[in-house]
Protein backbone atom coordinates (compact mmCIF):
# COMPACT_ATOMS: atom_id res chain seq x y z
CA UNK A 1 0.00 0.00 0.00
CA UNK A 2 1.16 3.24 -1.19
CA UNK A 3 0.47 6.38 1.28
CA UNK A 4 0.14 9.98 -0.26
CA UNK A 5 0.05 12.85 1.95
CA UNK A 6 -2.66 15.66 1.68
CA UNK A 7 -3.65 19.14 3.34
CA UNK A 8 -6.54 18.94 4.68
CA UNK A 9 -8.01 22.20 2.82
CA UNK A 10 -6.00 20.85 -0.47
CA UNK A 11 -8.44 20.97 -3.39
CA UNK A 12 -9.81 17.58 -4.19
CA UNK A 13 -12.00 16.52 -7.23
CA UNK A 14 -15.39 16.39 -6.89
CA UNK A 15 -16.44 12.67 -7.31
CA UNK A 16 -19.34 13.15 -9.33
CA UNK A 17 -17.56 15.53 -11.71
CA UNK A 18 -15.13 12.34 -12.18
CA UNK A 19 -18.14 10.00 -12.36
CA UNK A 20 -19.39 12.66 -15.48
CA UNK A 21 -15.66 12.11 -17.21
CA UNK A 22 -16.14 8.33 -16.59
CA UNK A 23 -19.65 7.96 -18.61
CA UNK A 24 -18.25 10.97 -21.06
CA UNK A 25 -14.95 8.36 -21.84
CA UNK A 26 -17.24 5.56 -21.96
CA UNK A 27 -19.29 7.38 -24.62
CA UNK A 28 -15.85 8.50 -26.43
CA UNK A 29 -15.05 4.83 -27.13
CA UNK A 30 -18.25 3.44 -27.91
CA UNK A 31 -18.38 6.01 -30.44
CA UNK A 32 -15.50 5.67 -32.10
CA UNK A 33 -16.35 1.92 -32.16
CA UNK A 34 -19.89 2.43 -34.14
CA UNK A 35 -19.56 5.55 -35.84
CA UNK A 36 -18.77 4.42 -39.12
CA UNK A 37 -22.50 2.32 -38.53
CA UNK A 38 -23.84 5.31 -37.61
CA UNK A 39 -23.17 7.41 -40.62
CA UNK A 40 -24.21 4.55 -42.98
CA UNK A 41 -27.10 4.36 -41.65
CA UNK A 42 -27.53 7.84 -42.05
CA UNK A 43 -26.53 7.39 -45.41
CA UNK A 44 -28.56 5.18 -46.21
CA UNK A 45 -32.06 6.52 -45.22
CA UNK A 46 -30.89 10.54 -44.81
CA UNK A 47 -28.35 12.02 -46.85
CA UNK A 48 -24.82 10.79 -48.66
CA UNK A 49 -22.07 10.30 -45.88
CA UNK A 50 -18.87 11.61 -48.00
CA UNK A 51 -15.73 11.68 -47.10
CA UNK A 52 -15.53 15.20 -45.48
CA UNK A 53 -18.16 14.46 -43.38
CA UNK A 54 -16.54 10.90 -41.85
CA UNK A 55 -13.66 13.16 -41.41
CA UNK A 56 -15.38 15.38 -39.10
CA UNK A 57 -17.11 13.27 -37.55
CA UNK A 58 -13.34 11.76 -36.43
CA UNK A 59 -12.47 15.10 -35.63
CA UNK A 60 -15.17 15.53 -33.67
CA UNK A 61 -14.44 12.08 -31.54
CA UNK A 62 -10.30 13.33 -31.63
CA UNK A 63 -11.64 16.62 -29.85
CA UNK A 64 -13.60 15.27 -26.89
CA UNK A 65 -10.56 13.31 -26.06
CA UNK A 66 -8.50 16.69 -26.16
CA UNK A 67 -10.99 18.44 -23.77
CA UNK A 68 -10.94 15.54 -21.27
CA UNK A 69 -7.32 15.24 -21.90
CA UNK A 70 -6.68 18.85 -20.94
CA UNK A 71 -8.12 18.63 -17.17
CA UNK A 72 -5.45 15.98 -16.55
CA UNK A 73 -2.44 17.02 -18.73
CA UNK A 74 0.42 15.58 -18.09
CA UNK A 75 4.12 16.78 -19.69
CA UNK A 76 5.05 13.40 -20.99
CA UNK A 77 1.81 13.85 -23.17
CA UNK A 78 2.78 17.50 -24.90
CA UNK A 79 6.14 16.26 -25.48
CA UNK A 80 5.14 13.24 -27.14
CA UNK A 81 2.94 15.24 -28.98
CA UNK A 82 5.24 17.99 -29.70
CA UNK A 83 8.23 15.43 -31.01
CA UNK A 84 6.31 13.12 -33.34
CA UNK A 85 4.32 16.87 -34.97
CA UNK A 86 8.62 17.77 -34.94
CA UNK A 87 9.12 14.91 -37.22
CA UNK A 88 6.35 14.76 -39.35
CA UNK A 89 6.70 18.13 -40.20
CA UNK A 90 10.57 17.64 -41.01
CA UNK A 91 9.82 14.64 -42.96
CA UNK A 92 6.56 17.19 -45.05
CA UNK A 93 9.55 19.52 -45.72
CA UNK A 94 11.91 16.98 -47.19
CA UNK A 95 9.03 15.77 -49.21
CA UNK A 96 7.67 18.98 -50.16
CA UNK A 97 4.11 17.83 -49.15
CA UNK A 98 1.99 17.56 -45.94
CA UNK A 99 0.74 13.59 -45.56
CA UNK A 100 -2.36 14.20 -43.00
CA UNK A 101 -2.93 11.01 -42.80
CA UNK A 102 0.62 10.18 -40.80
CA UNK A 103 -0.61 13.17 -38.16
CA UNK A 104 -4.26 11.64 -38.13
CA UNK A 105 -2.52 7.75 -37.65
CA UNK A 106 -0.18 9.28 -34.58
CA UNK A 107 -3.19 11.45 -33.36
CA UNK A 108 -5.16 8.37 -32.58
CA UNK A 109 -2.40 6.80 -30.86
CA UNK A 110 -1.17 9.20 -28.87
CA UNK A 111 -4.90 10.37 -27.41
CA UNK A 112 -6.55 7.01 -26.67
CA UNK A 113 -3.27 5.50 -24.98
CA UNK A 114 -3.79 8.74 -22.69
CA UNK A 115 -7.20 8.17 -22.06
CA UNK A 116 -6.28 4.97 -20.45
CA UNK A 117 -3.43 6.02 -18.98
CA UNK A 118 -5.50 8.90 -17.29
CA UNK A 119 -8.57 7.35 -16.75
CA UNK A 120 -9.05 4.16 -17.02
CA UNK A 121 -8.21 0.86 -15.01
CA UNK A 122 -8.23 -3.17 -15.79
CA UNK A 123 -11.96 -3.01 -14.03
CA UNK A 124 -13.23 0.08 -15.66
CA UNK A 125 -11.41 -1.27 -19.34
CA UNK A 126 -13.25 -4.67 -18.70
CA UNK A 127 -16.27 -3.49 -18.24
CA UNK A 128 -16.06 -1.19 -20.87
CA UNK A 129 -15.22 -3.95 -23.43
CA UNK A 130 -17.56 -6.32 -22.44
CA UNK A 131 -20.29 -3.30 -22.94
CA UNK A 132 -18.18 -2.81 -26.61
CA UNK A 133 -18.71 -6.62 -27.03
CA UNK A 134 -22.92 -6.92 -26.13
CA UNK A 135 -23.23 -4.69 -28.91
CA UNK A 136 -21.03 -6.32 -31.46
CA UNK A 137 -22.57 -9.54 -31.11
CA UNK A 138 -25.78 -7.81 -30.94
CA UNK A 139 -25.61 -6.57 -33.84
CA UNK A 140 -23.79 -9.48 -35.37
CA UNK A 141 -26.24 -11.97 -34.55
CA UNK A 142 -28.48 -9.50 -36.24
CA UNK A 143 -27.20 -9.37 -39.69
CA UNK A 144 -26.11 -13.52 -39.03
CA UNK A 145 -30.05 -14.16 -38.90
CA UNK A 146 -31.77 -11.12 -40.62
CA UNK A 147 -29.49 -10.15 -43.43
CA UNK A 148 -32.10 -9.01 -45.55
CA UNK A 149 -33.03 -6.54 -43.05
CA UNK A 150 -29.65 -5.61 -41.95
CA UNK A 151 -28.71 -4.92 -45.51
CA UNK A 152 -31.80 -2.11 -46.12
CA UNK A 153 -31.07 -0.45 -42.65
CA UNK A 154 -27.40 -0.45 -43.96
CA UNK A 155 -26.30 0.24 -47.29
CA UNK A 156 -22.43 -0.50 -46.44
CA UNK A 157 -21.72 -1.02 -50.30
CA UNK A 158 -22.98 2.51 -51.31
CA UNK A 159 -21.35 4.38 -48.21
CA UNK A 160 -17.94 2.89 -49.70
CA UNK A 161 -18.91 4.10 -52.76
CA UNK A 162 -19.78 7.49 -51.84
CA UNK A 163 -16.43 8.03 -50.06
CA UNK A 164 -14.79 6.59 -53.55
CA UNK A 165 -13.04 4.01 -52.07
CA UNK A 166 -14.27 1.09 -54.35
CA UNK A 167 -15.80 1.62 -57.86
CA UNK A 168 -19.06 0.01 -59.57
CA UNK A 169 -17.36 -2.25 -61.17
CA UNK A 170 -16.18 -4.08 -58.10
CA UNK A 171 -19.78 -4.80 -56.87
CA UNK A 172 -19.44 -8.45 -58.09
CA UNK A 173 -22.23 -10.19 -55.77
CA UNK A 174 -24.66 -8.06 -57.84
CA UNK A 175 -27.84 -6.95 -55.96
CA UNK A 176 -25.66 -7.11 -52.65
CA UNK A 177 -25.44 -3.86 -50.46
CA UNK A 178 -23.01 -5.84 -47.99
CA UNK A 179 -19.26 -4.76 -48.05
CA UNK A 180 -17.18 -6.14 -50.94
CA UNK A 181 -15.59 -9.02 -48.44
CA UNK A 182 -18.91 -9.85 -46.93
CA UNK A 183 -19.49 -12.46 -48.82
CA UNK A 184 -16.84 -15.17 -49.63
CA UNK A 185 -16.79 -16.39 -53.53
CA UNK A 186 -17.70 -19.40 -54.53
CA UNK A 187 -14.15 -20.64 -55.45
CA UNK A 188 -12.91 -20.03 -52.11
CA UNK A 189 -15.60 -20.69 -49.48
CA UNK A 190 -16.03 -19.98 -46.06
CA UNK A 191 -12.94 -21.37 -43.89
CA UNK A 192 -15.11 -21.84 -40.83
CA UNK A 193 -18.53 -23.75 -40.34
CA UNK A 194 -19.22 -23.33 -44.35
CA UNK A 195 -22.38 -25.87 -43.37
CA UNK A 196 -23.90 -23.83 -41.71
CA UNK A 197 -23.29 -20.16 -41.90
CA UNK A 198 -22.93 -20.45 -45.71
CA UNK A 199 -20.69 -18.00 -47.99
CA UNK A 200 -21.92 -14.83 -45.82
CA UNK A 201 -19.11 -13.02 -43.15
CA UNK A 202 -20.99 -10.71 -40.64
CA UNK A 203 -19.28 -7.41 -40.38
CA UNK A 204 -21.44 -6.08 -36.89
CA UNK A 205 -20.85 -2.68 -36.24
CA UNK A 206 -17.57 -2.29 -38.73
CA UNK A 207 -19.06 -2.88 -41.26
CA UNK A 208 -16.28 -4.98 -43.09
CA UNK A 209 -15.71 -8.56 -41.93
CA UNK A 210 -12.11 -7.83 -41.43
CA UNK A 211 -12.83 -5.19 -38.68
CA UNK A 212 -14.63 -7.53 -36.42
CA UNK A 213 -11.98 -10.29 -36.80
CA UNK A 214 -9.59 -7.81 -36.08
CA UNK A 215 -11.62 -6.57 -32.53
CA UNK A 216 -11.90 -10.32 -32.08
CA UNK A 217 -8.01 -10.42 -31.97
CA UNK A 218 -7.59 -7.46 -29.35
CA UNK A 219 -10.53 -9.00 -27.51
CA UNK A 220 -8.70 -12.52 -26.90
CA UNK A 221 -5.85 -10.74 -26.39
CA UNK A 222 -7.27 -8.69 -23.34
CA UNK A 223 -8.56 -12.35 -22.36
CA UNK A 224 -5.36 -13.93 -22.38
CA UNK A 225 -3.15 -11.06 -20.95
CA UNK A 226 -5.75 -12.23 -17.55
CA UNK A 227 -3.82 -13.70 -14.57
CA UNK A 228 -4.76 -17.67 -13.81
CA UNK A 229 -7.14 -16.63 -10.85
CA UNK A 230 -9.27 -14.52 -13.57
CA UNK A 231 -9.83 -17.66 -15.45
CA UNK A 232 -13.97 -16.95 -15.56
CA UNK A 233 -13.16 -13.10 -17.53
CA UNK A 234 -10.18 -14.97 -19.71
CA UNK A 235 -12.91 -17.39 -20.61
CA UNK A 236 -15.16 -14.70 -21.21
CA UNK A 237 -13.11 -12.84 -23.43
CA UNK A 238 -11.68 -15.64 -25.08
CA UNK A 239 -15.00 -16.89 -25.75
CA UNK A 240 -16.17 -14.13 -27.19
CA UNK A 241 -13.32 -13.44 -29.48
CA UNK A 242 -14.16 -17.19 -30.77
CA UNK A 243 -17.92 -15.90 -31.41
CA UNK A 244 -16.42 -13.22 -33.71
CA UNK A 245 -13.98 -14.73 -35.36
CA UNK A 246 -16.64 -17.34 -36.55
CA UNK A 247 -19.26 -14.98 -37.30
CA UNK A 248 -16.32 -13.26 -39.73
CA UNK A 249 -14.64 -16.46 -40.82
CA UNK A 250 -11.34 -14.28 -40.29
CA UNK A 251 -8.20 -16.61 -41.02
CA UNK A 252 -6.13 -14.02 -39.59
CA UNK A 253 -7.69 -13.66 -36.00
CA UNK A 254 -7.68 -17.67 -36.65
CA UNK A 255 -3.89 -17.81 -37.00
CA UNK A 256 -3.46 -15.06 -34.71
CA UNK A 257 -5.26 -15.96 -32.14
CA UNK A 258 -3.88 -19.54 -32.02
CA UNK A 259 -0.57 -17.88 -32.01
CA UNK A 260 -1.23 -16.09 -28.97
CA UNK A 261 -2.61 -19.12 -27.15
CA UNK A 262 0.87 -20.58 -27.89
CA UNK A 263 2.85 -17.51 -26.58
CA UNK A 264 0.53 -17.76 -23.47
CA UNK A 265 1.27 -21.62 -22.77
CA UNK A 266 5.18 -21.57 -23.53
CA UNK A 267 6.37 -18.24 -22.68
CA UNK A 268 6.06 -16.39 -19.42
CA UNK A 269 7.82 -13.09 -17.97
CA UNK A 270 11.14 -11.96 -19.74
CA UNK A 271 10.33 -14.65 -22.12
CA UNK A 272 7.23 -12.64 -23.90
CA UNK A 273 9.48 -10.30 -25.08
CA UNK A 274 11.17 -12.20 -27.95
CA UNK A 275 8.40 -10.85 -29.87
CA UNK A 276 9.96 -7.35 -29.97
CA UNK A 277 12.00 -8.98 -33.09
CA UNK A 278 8.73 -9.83 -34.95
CA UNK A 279 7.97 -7.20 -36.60
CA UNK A 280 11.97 -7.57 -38.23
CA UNK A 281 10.99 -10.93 -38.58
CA UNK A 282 8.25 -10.50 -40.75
CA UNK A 283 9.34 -8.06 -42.82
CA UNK A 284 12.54 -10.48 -43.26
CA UNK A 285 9.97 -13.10 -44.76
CA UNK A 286 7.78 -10.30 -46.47
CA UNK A 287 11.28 -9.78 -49.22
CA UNK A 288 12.01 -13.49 -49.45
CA UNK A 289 8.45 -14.12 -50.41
CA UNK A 290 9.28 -11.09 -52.70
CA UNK A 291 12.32 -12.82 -54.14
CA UNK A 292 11.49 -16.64 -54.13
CA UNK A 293 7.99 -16.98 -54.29
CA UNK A 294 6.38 -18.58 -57.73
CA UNK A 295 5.66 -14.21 -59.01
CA UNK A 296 1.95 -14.68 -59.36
CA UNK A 297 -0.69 -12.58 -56.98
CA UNK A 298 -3.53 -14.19 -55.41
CA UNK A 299 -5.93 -13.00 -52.99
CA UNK A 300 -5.08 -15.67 -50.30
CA UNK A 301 -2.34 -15.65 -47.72
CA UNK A 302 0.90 -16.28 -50.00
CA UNK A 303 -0.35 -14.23 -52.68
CA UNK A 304 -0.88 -10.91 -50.32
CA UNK A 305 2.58 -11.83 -49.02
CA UNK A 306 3.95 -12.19 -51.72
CA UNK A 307 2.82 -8.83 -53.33
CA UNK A 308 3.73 -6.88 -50.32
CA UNK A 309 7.20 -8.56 -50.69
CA UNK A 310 8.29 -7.74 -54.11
CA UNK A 311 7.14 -4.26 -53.27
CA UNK A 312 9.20 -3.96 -50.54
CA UNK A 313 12.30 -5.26 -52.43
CA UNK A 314 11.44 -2.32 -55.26
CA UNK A 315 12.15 0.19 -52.68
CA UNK A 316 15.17 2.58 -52.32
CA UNK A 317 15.97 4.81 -50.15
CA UNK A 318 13.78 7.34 -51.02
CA UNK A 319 10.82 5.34 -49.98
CA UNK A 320 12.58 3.55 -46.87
CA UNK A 321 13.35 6.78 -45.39
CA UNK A 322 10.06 7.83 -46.08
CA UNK A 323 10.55 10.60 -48.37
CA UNK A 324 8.64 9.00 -51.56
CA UNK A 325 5.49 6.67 -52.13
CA UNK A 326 3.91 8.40 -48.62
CA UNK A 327 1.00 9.43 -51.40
CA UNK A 328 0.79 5.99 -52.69
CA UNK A 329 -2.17 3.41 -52.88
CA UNK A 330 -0.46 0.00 -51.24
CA UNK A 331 -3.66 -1.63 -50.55
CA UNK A 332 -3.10 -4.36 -48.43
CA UNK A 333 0.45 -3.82 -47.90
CA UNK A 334 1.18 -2.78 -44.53
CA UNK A 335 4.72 -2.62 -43.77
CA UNK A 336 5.15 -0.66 -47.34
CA UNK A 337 2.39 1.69 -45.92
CA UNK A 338 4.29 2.63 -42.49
CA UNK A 339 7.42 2.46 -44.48
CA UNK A 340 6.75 5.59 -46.55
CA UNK A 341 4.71 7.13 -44.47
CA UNK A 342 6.71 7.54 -41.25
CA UNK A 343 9.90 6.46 -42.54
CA UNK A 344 12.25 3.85 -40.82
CA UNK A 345 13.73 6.22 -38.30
CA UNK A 346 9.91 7.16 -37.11
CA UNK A 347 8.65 3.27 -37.15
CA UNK A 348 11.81 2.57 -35.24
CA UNK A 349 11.89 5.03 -32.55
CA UNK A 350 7.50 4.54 -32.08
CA UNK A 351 8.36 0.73 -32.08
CA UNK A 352 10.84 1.44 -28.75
CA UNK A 353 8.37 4.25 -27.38
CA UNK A 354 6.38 1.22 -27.09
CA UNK A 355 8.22 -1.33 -25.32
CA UNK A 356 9.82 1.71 -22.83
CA UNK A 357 6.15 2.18 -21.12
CA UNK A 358 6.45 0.82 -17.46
CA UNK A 359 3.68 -1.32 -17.07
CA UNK A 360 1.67 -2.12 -13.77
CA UNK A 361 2.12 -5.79 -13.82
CA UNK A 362 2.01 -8.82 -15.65
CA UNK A 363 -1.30 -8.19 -17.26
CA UNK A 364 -0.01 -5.28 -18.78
CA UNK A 365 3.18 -6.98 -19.88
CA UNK A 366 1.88 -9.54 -21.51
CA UNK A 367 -1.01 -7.47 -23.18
CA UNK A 368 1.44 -5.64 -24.89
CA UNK A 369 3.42 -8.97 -25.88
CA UNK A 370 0.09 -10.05 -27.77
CA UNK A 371 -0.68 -6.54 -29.26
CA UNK A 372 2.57 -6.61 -30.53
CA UNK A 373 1.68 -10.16 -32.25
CA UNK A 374 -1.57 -8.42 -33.36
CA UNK A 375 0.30 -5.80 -34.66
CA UNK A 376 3.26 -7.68 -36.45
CA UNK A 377 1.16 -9.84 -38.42
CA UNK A 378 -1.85 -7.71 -39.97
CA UNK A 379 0.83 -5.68 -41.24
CA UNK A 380 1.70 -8.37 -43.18
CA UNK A 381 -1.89 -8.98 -44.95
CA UNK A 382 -3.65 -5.68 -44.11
CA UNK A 383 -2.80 -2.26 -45.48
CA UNK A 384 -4.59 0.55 -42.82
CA UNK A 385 -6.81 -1.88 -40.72
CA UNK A 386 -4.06 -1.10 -37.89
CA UNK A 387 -4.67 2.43 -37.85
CA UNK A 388 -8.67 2.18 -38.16
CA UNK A 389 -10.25 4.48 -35.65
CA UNK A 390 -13.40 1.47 -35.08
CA UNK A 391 -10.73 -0.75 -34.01
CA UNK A 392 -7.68 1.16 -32.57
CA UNK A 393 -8.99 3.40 -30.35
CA UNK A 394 -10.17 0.35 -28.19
CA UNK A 395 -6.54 -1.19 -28.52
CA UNK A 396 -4.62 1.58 -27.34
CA UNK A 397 -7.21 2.78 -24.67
CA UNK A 398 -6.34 -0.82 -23.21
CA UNK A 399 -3.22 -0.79 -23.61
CA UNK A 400 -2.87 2.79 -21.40
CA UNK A 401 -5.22 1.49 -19.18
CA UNK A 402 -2.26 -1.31 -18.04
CA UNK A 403 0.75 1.10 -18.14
CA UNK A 404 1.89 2.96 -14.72
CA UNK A 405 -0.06 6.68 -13.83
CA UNK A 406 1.44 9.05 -12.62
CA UNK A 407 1.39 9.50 -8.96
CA UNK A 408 -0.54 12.70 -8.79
CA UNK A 409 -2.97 11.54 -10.15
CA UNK A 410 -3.13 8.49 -8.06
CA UNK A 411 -4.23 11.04 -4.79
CA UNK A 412 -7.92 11.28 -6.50
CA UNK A 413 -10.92 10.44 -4.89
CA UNK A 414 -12.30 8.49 -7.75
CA UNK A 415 -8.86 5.70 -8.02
CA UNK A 416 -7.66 6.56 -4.28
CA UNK A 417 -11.11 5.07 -2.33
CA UNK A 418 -11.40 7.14 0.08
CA UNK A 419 -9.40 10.19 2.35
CA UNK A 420 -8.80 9.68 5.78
CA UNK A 421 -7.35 12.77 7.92
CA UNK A 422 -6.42 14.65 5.25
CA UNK A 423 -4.36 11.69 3.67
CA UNK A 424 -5.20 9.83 0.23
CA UNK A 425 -4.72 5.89 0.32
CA UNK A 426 -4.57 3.67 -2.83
CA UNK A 427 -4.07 0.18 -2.61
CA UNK A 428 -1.60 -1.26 -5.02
């Protein structure tokens, strides 16, 4: 037990103004989880969603966290902030061009990690994910049983459209208003229970398919990151993620998943961190795919791998060090996409800002070892689905919620319990 002393005519926080920041961060997150429904739905029965609008709406969501930010700042925060704007500025002047997306990618980061850090705790994140989760599945079960309907209250193919992210011609399940990957062609099939949920993969709340497999991945990795005497909430979680993933049929939170379950069962303390290579590891395989494989794209596993390979091995410097192909389309190439647009110097020095946050415990320290899994591969088969808002702001919110507060902050009523004779006691 940690003791903090306090005047007794210090100024403390009142505790329903911090109850009022609690539901005000639990409505930040749900929205940025559902807001891309939200605006297809309006969309779809109001007026056309474009792409300026989904921006603000973002904006919006990036704000609120600023204001609630701002009553708690902290320095580490501004100059976090102020060194990554540093760099991305450099890197605009070097290039000659502003990339807003890099400053929108870091924005998101950098805010939600905060939030948890400033707010939030392992009770208060569980309980907001499991909230997160009811309506997911909700939802889910929703378009799983009444597709028809779920497809006229959302038009998800048309609100793609209208942002121009996906042309007519691409609509190839004709008549469907689901999103491009919601329905798996017939040469492929569905990967899991084809006999019974057929060729369709529910999308929820994201809309895509890929989303929800991809909150199914930081969902069982929240489960797993549980100690052994939280077996019913790792259970819970874990369950849940398996719900999703099905609903989905996502090979990736498949794979990932199961790689995570492995990690858990053969790798404890110091030893979860041999997964700080991965990311080198990957992109090591990426270029020999790029070099070796048979040459011919396909949209399965070795095909995306291969594609993102033999871009990789096209680069030069100019791209590397991010100062070209920041204003290029890679699709689903992820490690291309961070490449140009951050540079290797940024992805290095945000890949060690990551693993130099003190965490509380081991829940926190072996969250991040799956995250970083998580992470590692969709970069691999996934070009932006890291930097989603839908999915991301939940991940780092969690992942702040594990790492160490600072102690002033610690002398609160709300996380402190209670204040005895003028001194604040918080239990450890």
């Amino acid at each position: 037990m940690t003791l903090y002393a306090r005047t007794p005519h210090a100024s403390l926080p009142d505790a329903g103004e911090e109850s009022n920041k609690r539901h005000l961060l639990l409505a930040i997150l749900i929205a940025a989880t559902v807001y891309q429904a939200v605006l297809c739905f309006v969309h779809t029965h109001f007026f056309k969603a474009s792409t300026a609008l989904v921006a603000f709406s973002e904006l919006c969501i990036y704000v609120t966290c600023a204001v609630l930010l701002l009553r708690r700042i902290e320095l580490s925060f501004v100059a976090i902030l102020t060194l990554i704007a540093s760099y991305l500025l450099l890197l605009a002047l070097l290039r000659s061009s502003l990339d807003p997306k890099g400053f929108r990618d870091v924005i998101i980061l950098v805010l939600f990690y905060f939030l948890g850090r400033n707010f939030g705790d392992e009770k208060f994140a569980d309980r907001l994910l499991k909230i997160i989760i009811y309506i997911v599945l909700a939802v889910g079960f929703f378009e799983l049983l009444l597709v028809d309907v779920y497809s006229k209250l959302f038009n998800v193919y048309s609100y793609y459209l209208a942002q121009g992210n996906i042309s007519t011609s691409t609509n190839w399940a004709e008549g469907s208003t689901l999103a491009l990957n919601g329905i798996r062609p017939a040469g492929i099939g569905r990967t899991i229970l084809p006999f019974l949920l057929g060729s369709h993969r529910v999308s929820s709340v994201f809309l895509e398919p890929v989303s929800l497999g991809n909150f199914a991945v930081i969902v069982a990795a929240w489960g797993l990151s549980k100690g052994r005497e939280q077996w019913r909430s790792m259970a819970f979680f874990l369950g849940a993620a398996a719900i999703m993933i099905t609903l989905a049929d996502s090979r990736y939170g498949l794979v990932t998943v199961g790689l995570m379950v492995l990690m858990r069962l053969l790798f404890s303390g110091r030893g979860n961190r041999l997964v700080m290579i991965l990311p080198f590891v990957c992109a090591v395989i990426l270029i020999l795919f790029g070099l070796y494989y048979d040459g011919r794209y396909s949209d399965n596993i070795p095909g995306r791998l291969y594609s993102s390979g033999i871009t990789m091995v096209r680069f030069g410097p100019a791209e590397i060090f991010g100062l070209a192909g920041y204003n290029i389309n890679f699709g689903d190439m992820g490690y291309s996409i961070i490449l140009t647009r951050f540079g290797l110097f940024g992805c290095v020095v945000l890949w060690i800002g990551l693993w130099m946050i003190k965490m509380r415990d081991e829940h926190g320290e072996r969250f991040r070892t799956y995250i970083v899994i998580y992470m590692s591969l969709i970069l691999c088969i996934s070009g932006t689905s890291l930097f989603a808002l839908k999915s991301a702001g939940v991940l780092w919110f969690l992942l702040g919620c594990c790492a160490v507060r600072d102690k002033k902050w610690l002398a609160s009523p709300l996380r402190s319990g209670q204040f005895v004779a003028g001194k604040a006691h918080y239990a450890d």
